[in-house]
Protein backbone atom coordinates (compact mmCIF):
# COMPACT_ATOMS: atom_id res chain seq x y z
CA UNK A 1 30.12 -20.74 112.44
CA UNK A 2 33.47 -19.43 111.29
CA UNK A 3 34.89 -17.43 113.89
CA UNK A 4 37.09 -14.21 112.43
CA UNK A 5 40.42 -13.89 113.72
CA UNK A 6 41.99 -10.69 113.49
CA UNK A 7 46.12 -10.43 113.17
CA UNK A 8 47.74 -7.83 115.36
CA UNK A 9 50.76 -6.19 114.08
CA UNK A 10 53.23 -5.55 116.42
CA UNK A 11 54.71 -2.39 116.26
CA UNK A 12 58.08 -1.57 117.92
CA UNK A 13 58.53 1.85 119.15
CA UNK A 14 62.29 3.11 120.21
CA UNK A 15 62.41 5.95 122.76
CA UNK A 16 66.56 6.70 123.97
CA UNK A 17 65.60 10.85 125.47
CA UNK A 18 63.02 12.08 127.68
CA UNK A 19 61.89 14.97 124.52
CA UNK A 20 61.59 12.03 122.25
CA UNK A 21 59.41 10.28 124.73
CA UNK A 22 57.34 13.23 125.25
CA UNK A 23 56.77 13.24 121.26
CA UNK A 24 56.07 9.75 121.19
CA UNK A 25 53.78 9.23 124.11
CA UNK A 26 50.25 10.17 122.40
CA UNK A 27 51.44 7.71 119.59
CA UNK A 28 52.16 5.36 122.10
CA UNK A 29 48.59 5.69 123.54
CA UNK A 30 46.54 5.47 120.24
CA UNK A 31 48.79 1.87 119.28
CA UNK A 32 48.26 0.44 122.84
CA UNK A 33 44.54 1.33 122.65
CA UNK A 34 44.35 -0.15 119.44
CA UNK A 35 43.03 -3.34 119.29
CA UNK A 36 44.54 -4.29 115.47
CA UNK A 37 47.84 -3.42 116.97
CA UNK A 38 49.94 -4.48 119.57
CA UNK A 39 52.62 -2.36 120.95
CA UNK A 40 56.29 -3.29 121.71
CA UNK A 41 58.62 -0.62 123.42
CA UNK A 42 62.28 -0.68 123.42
CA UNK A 43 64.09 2.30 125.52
CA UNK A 44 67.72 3.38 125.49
CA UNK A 45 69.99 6.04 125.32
CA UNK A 46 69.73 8.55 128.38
CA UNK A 47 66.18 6.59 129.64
CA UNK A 48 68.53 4.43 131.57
CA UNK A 49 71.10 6.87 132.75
CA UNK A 50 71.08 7.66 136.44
CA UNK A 51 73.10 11.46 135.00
CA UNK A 52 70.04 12.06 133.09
CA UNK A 53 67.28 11.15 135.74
CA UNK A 54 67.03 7.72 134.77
CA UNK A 55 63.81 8.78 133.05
CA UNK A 56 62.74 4.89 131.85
CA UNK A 57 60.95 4.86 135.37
CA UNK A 58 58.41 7.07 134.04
CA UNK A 59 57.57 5.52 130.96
CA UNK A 60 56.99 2.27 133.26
CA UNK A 61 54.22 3.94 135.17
CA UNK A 62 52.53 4.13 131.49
CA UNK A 63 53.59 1.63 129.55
CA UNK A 64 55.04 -1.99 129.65
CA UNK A 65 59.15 -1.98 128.23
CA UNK A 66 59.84 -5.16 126.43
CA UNK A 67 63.40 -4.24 126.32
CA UNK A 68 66.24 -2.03 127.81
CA UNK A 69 69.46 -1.40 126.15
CA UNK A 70 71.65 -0.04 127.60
CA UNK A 71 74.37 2.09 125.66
CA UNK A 72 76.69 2.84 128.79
CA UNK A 73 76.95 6.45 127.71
CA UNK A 74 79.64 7.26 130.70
CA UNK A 75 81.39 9.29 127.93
CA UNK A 76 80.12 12.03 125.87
CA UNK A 77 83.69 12.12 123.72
CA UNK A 78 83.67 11.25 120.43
CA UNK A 79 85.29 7.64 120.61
CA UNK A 80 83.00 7.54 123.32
CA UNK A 81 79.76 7.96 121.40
CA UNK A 82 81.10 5.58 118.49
CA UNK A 83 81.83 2.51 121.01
CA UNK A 84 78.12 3.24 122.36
CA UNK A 85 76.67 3.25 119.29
CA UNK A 86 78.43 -0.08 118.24
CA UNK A 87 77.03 -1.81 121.60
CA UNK A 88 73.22 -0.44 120.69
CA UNK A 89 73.80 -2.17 117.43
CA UNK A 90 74.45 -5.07 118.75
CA UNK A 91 71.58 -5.37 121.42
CA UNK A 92 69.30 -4.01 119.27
CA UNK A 93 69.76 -6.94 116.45
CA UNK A 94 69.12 -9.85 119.66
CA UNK A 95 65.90 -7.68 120.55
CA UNK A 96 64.10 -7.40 117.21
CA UNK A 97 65.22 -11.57 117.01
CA UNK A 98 63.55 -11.95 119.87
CA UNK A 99 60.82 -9.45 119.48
CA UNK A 100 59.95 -9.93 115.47
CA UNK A 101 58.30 -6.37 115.30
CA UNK A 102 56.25 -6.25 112.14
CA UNK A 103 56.90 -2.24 112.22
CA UNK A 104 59.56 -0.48 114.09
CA UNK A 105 58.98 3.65 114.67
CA UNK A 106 61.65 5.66 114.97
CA UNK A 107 61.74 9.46 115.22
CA UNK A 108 64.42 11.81 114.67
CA UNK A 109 67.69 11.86 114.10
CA UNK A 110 69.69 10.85 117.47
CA UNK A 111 72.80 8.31 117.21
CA UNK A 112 71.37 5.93 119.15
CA UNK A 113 68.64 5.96 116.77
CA UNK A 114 70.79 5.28 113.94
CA UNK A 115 71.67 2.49 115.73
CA UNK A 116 68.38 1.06 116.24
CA UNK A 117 67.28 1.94 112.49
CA UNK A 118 70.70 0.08 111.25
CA UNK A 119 69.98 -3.13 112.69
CA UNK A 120 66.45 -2.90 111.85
CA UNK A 121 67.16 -2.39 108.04
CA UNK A 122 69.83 -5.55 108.08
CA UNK A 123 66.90 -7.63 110.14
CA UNK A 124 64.41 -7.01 106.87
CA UNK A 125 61.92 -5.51 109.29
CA UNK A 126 59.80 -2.39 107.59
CA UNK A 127 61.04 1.12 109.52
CA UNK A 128 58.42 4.26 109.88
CA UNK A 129 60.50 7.22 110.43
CA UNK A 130 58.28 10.12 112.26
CA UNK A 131 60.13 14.07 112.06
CA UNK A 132 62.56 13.36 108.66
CA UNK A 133 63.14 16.04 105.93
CA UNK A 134 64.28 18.36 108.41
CA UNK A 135 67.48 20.69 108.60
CA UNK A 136 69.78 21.60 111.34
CA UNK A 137 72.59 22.07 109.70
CA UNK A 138 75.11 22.92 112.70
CA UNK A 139 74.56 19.24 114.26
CA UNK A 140 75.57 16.04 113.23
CA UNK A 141 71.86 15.17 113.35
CA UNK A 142 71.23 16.38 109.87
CA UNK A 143 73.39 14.01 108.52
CA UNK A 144 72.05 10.76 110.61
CA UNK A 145 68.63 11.97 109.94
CA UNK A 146 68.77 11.84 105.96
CA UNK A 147 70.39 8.33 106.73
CA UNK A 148 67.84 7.41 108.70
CA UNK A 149 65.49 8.18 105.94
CA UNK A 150 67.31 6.52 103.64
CA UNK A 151 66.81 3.10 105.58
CA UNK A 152 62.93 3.98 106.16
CA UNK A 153 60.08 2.19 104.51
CA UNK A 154 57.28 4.97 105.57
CA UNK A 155 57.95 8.58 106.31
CA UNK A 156 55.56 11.12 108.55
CA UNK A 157 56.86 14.40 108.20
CA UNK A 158 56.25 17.64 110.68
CA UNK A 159 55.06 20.02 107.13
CA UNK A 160 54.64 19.90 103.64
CA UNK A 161 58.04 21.05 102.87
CA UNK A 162 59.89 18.50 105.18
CA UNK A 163 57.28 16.11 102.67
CA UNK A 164 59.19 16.97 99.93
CA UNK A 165 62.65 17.20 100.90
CA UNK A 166 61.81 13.47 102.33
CA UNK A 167 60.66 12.95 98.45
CA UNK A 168 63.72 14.84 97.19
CA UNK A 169 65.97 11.99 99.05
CA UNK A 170 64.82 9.84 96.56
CA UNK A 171 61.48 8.29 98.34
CA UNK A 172 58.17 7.40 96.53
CA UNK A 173 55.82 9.68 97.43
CA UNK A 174 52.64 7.03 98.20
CA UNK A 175 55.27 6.50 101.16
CA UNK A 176 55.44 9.88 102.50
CA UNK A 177 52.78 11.46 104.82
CA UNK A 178 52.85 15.02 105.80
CA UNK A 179 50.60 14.05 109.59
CA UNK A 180 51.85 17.78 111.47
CA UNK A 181 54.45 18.00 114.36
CA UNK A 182 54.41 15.54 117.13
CA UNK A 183 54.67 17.94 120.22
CA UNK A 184 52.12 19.75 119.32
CA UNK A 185 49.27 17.25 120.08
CA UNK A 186 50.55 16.99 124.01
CA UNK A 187 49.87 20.79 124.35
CA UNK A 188 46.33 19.79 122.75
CA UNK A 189 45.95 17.01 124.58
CA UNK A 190 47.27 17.48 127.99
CA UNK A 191 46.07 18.91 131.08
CA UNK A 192 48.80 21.43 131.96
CA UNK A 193 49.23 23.19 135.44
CA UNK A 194 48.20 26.20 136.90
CA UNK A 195 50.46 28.62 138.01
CA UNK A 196 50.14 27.91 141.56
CA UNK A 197 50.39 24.02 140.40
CA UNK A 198 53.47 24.57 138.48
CA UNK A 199 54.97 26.60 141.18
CA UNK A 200 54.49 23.93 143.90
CA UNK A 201 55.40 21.19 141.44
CA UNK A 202 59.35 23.12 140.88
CA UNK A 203 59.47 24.03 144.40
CA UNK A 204 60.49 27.82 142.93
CA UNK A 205 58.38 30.58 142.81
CA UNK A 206 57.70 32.83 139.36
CA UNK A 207 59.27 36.84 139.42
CA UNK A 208 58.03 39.51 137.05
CA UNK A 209 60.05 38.10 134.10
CA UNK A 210 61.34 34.45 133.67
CA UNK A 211 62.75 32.02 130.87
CA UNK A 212 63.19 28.95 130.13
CA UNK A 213 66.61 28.20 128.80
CA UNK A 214 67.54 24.61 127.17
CA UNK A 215 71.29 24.66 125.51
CA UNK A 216 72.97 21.39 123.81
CA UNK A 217 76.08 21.62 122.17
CA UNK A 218 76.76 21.93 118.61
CA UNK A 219 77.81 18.94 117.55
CA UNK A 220 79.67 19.76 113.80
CA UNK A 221 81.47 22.72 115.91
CA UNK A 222 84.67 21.68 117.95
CA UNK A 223 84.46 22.61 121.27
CA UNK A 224 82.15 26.07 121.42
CA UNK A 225 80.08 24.55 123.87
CA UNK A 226 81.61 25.76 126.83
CA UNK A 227 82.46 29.21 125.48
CA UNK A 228 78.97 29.80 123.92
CA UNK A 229 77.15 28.66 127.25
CA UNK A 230 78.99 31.31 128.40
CA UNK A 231 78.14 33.91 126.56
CA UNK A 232 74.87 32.88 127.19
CA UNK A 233 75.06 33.17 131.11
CA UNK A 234 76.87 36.67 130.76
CA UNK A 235 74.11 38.15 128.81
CA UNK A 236 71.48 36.39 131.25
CA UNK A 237 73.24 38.02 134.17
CA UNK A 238 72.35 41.54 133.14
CA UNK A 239 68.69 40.62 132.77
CA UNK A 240 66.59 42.15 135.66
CA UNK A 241 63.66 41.14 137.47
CA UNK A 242 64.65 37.75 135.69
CA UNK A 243 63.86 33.93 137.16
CA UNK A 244 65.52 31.08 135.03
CA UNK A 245 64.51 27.99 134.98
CA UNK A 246 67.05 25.47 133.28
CA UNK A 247 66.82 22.20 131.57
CA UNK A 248 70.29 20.10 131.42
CA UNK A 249 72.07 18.97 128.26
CA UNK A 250 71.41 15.79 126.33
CA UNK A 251 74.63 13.56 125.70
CA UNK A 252 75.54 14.70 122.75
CA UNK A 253 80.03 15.67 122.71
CA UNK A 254 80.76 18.16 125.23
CA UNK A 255 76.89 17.94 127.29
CA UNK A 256 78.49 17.50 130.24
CA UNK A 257 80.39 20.77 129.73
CA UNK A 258 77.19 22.93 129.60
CA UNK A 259 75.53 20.70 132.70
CA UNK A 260 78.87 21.69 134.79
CA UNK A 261 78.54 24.96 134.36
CA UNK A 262 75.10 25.04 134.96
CA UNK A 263 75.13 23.46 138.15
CA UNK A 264 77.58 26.24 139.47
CA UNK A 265 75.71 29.07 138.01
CA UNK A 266 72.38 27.80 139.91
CA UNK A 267 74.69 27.30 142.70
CA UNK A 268 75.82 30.98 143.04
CA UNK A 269 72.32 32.52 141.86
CA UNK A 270 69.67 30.31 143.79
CA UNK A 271 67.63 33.48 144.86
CA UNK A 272 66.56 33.02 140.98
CA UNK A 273 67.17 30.05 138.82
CA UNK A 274 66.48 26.44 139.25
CA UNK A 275 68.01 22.91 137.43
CA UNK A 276 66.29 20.11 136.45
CA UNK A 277 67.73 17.15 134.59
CA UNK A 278 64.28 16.54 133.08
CA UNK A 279 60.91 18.52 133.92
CA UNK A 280 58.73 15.99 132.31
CA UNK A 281 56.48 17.17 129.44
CA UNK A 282 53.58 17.77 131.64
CA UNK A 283 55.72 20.45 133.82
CA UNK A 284 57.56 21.39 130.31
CA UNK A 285 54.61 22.20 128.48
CA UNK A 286 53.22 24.28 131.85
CA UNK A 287 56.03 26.34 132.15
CA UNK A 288 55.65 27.64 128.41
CA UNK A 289 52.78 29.20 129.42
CA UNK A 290 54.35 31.45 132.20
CA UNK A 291 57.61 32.16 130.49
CA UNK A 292 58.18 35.10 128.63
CA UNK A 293 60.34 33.02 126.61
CA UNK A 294 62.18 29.37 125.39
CA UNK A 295 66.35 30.49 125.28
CA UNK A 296 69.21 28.64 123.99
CA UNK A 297 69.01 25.95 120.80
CA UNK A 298 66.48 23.50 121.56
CA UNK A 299 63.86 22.18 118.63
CA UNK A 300 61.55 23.15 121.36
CA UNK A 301 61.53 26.55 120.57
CA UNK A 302 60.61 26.19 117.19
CA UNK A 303 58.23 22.95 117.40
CA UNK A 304 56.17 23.71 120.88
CA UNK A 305 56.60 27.58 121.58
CA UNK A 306 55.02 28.90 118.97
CA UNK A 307 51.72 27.58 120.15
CA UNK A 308 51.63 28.98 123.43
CA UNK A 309 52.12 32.65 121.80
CA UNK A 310 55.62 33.15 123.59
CA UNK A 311 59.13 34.13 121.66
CA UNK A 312 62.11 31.84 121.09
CA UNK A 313 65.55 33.21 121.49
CA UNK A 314 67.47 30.90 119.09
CA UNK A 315 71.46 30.99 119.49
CA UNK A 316 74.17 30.11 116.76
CA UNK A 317 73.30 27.21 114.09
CA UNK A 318 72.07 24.28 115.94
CA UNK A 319 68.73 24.36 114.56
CA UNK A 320 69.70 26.30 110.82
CA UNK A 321 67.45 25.29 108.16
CA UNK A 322 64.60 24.39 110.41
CA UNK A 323 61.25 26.27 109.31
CA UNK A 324 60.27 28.85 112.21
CA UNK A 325 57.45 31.00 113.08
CA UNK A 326 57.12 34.84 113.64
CA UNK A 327 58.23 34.28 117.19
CA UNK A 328 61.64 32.97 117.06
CA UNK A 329 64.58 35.47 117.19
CA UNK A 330 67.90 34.12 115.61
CA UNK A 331 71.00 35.73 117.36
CA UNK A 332 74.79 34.64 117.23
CA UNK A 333 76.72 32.65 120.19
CA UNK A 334 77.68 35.75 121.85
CA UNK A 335 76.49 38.08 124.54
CA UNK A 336 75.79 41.36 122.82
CA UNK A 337 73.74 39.31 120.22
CA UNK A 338 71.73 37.67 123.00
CA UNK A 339 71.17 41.12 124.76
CA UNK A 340 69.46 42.51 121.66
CA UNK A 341 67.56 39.42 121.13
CA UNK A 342 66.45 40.45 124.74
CA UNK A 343 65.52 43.80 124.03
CA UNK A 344 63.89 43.08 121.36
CA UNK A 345 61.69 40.34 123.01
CA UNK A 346 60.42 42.51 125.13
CA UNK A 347 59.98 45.27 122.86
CA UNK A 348 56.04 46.71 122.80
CA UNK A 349 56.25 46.06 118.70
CA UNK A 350 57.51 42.30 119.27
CA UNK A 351 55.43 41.06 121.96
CA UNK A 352 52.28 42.48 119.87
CA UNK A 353 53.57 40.20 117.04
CA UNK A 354 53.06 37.28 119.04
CA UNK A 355 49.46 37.57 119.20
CA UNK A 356 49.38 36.66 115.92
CA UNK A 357 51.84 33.51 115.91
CA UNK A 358 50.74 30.70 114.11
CA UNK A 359 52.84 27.19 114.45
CA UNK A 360 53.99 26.01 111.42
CA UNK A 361 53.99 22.38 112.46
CA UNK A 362 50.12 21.43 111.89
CA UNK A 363 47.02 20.63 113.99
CA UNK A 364 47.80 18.53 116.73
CA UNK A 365 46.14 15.08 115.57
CA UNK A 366 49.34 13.57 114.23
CA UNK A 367 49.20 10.02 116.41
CA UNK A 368 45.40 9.35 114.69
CA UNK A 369 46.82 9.44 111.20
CA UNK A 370 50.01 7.62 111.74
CA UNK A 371 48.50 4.70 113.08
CA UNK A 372 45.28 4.84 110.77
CA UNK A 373 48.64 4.36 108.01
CA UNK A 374 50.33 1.78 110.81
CA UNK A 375 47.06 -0.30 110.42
CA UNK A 376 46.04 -0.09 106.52
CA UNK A 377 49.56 0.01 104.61
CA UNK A 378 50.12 -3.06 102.40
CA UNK A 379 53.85 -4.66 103.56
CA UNK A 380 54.07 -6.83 101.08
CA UNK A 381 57.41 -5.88 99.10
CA UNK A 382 57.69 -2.64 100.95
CA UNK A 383 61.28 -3.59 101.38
CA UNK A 384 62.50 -3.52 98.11
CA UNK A 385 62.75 -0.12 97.10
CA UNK A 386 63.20 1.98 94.04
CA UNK A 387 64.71 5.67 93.95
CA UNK A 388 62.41 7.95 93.20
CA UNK A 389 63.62 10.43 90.76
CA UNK A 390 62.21 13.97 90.34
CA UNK A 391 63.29 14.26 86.93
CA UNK A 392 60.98 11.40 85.86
């Protein structure tokens, strides 16, 4: 009697930011728990940073890390970011060696995820690209992200337009899956906190009104972070009855800017507004649903809000060309824009408008489809690739 034995693919998922992680961690789940798979993990980036929480410590409790590599991000300049990038490269190339991933997943459009796509593409290994076709045109993200793309083998996009613009790059369309947005399954999937939880779990207690504000710098602009941050804090100053809760920069140019000033603003106002480096999805997710709203320029706001029936306040161009729901507010970098977006947020006519709000970004089962694709898709010759041209 023939016994049948059934290949595994490995598949190699990268993770360098603790919202990345979050995004990835239901995928993570489904590939571990499958048994034709067999998951690898490789973290970087700010996962290993003790300025950003050294957040790889959590993904241990979960899951077993095949690899760290470390990108010594001790500067967030722009020569800094480029000599980073260059040492990811490297380490990246000896892990897949070592490794031999049949599938690498990245998502997004981070530099140290160009780094880890880069090395993947000159190793011949097949790259699935999760969150491509997207636009946000004020960061340098947009342009790693088509690049990333580019160097992909399968593509699972957040919506049917972000299908096609994947398609428009020049990809064959059998290669391109439109599975929803990934953040949207953890607010499906997760157990999130009561108030009274949540509350104990910040060590801060809720007023009348509160927000949530996340601001990262805009990376194609030179050197508005600090003045727009400000901006920002003036307007939040004349809020009343207001608690803020703030999430820290990532380490993109000029992060550490924003997280200065942040730190001294909590400082001097710690009757109401708290810090964290990194809340964690689970306390993330929570705190959407007591918030009256997500403020500053995170994707957040446009990918996770929305479902919780809460408004976005979205400053300056960080996220242009993104697709948004009913409940996101655009306003400009400055603090008489902000204070309108304010008014209008709480405005009778707005808040009944977000009874209404439907996320854009799907039905919260993406993981199940991407790794019913993961398991099924033929590699043979996947790496040899042909433009795709719309005009036939």
């Amino acid at each position: 009697m023939k016994v049948k034995i059934i290949m595994t693919r490995k598949i190699c998922v990268i993770t360098g930011t603790r919202a990345e992680y979050g995004l990835l961690y239901w995928l993570l789940k489904e590939i571990e728990a499958d048994k034709e798979l067999q998951l690898q993990v490789i973290v970087t980036g700010m996962h290993l940073s003790p300025e950003f929480g050294l957040t790889y410590k959590e993904i241990e409790k979960e899951f077993k890390i095949n690899k760290k590599i470390e990108m010594l991000l001790s500067s967030d300049t722009s020569v800094g970011i480029s000599k980073s990038m260059g040492l990811a490269q490297i380490s990246f190339a000896e892990s897949y060696d070592e490794l031999k991933p049949d599938i690498v997943i990245v998502l997004g459009d981070r530099y140290e995820i160009f780094s880890a796509t880069s090395a993947a593409m000159i190793a011949r290994i097949p790259i699935a690209h999760i969150h491509g076709g997207e636009k946000t045109e004020g960061a340098f993200d947009e342009s790693i992200r088509h690049s990333i793309t580019k160097m992909s083998h399968l593509h699972f996009t957040a919506t049917e337009e972000y299908k096609n613009r994947v398609i428009q790059l020049g990809e064959h369309p059998s290669r391109v899956f439109n599975v929803g947005g990934m953040g949207i399954e953890n607010i499906k999937r997760l157990k999130l906190l009561s108030k009274d939880e949540f509350e104990k779990s910040i060590e801060f207690k809720l007023n009348s009104k509160n927000i949530l504000v996340t601001f990262h710098p805009v990376t194609l602009e030179n050197s508005t972070a600090k003045e727009q941050f400000q901006q920002l804090l003036d307007a939040i100053d004349e809020l009343e009855d207001t608690n803020i809760i703030f999430t820290k920069a990532n380490s993109d140019t000029d992060g550490r800017v924003i997280n200065q000033m942040i730190d001294e603003y909590v400082t001097k106002n710690s009757n109401k507004s708290i810090v964290f480096t990194s809340l964690g999805q689970l306390r993330y997710l929570s705190a959407l649903q007591y918030v009256d709203a997500v403020v500053g320029n995170s994707s957040s706001g446009l990918a996770e809000a929305p479902s919780f029936k809460i408004g976005t306040i979205n400053i300056g161009d960080r996220q242009k060309g993104r697709i948004k729901a009913s409940s996101v507010i655009d306003c400009e970098p400055n603090k008489d824009s902000i204070l309108k977006s304010f008014e209008k947020l709480y405005s009778k006519e707005f808040q009944e408008t977000l009874k209404t709000t439907i996320n854009p970004y799907g039905d919260g089962y993406a993981s199940k489809k991407i790794v019913e694709i993961l398991k099924n898709v033929d590699l043979k010759n996947i790496l040899k690739k042909s433009f795709y041209d719309l005009r036939g």
